[in-house]
Protein backbone atom coordinates (compact mmCIF):
# COMPACT_ATOMS: atom_id res chain seq x y z
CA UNK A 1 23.36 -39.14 -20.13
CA UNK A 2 22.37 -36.51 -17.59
CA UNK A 3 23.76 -36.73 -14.06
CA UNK A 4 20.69 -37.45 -12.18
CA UNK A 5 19.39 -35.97 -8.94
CA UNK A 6 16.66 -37.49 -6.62
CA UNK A 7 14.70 -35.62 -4.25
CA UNK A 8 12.72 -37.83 -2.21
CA UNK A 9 9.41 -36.42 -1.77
CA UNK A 10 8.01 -38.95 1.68
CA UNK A 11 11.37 -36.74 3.54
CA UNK A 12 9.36 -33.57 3.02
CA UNK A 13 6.53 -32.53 4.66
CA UNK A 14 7.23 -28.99 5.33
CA UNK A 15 9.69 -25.91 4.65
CA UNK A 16 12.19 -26.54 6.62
CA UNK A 17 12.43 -30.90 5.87
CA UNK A 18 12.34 -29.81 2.41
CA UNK A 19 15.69 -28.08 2.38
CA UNK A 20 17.17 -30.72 4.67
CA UNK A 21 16.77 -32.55 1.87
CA UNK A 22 18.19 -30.46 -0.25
CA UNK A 23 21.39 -29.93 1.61
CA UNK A 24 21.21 -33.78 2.30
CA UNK A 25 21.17 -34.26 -1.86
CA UNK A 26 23.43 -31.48 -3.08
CA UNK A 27 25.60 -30.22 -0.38
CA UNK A 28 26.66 -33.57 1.60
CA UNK A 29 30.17 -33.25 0.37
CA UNK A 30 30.29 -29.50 1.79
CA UNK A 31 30.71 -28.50 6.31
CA UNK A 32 28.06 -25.71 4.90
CA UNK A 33 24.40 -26.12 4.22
CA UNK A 34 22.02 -23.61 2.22
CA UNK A 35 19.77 -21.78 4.11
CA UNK A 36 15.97 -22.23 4.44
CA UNK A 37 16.05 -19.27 1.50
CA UNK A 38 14.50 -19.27 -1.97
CA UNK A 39 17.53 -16.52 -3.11
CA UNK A 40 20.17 -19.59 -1.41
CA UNK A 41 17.98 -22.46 -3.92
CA UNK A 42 17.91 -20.66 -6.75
CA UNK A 43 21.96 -19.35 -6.10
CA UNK A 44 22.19 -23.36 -5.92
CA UNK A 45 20.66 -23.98 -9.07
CA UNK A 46 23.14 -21.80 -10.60
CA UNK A 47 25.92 -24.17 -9.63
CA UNK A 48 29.40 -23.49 -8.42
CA UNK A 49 29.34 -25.47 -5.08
CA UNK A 50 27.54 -28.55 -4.10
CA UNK A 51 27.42 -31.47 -5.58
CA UNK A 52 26.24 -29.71 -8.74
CA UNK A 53 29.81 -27.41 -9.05
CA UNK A 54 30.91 -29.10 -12.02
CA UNK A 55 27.89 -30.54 -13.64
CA UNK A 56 26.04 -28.66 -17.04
CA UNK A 57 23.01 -30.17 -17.34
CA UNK A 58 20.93 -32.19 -14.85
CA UNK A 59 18.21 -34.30 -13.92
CA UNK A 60 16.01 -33.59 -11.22
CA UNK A 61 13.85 -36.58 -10.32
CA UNK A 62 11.20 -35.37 -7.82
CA UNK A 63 9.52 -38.63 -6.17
CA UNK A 64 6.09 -38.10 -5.01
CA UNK A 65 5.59 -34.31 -6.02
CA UNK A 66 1.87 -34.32 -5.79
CA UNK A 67 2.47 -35.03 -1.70
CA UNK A 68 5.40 -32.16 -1.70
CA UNK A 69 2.39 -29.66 -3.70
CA UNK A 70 0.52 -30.06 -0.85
CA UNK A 71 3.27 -30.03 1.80
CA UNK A 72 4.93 -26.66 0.34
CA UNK A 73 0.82 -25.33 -0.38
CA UNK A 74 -0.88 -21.99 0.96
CA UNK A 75 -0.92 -23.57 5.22
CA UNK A 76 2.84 -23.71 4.80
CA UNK A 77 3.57 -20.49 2.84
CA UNK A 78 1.20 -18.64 4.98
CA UNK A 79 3.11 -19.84 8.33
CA UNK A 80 6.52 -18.71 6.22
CA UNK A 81 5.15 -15.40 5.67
CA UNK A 82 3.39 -14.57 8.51
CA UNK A 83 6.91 -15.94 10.74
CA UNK A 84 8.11 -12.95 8.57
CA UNK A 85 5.69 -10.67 10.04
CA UNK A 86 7.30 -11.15 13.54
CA UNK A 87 10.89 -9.56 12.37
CA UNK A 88 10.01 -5.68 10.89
CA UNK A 89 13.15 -4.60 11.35
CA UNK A 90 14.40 -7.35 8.99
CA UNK A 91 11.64 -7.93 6.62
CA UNK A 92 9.04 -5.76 4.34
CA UNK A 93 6.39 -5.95 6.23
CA UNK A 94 4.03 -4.26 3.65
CA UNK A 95 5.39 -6.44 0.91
CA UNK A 96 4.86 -9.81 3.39
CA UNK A 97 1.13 -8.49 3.79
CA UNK A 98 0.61 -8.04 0.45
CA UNK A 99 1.93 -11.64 -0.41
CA UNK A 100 -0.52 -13.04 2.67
CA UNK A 101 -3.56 -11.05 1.18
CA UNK A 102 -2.94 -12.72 -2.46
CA UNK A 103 -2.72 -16.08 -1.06
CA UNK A 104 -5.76 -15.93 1.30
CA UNK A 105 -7.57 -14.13 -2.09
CA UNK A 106 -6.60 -17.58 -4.01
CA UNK A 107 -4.38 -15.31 -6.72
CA UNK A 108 -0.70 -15.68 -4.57
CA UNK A 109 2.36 -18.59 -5.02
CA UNK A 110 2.32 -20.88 -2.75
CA UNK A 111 5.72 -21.77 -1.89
CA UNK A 112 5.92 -24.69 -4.10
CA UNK A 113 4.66 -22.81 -7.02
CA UNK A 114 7.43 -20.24 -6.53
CA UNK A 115 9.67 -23.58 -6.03
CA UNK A 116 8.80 -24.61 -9.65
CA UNK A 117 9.24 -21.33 -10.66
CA UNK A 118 12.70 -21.10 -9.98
CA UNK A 119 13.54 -24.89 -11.65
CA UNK A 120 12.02 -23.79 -14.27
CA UNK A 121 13.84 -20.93 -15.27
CA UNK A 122 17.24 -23.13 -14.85
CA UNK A 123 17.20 -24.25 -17.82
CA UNK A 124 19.90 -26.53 -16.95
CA UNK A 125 17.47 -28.42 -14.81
CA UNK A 126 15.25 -31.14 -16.44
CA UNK A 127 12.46 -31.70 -13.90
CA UNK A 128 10.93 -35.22 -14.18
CA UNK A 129 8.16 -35.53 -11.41
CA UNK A 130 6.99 -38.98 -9.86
């Protein structure tokens, strides 16, 4: 059987609670937390550190999703990108517009979707939303 991982979903209500608990589920055991990055999440997907260092194949129970979809939606990834917006000398700024005009055109990720994106293409991750 799978080692099994549970994100609980009522702990998350916005970008930065969500990777609290993430560090809180895989990197307890480390005196380093992942940033609030999607490049650090997917890096953690790949294993190597964490609580998932030594383990192949995993479960990934997410507990109320549907509330995270909403949590992680186009409000939250706008305020992510346009944050963005206030560092040009550290960010793309074209690229960061580009990704606001999609979303507010209905046809960008939201920052779940690009969430699920990168679980998904772990293929080492078995996703089992509740």
């Amino acid at each position: 059987m799978p080692k099994q991982f549970i994100i609980n979903g009522d702990k998350i209500h916005d970008i930065p609670s969500f990777y609290k608990e993430i560090n809180r589920l895989f990197m307890s055991a480390e005196n380093w937390k992942i940033s609030e990055s999607l490049d650090a999440l997917n890096d953690l997907f790949y294993g190597g550190f964490g609580a998932l260092k030594s383990v192949e194949k995993f479960d990934l129970i997410w507990k109320n999703i549907s509330k995270n979809k909403s949590d992680l939606g186009i409000e939250a990834t706008l305020n992510f990108y346009k944050k963005k917006l206030e560092e040009p000398a550290v960010f793309n700024i074209d690229f960061i517009k580009k990704k606001i005009t999609a979303l507010e055109q209905g046809t960008g990720q939201t920052y779940f979707e690009i969430i699920m994106e990168i679980i998904k293409n772990h293929p080492r991750i078995n996703l089992i939303e509740v």
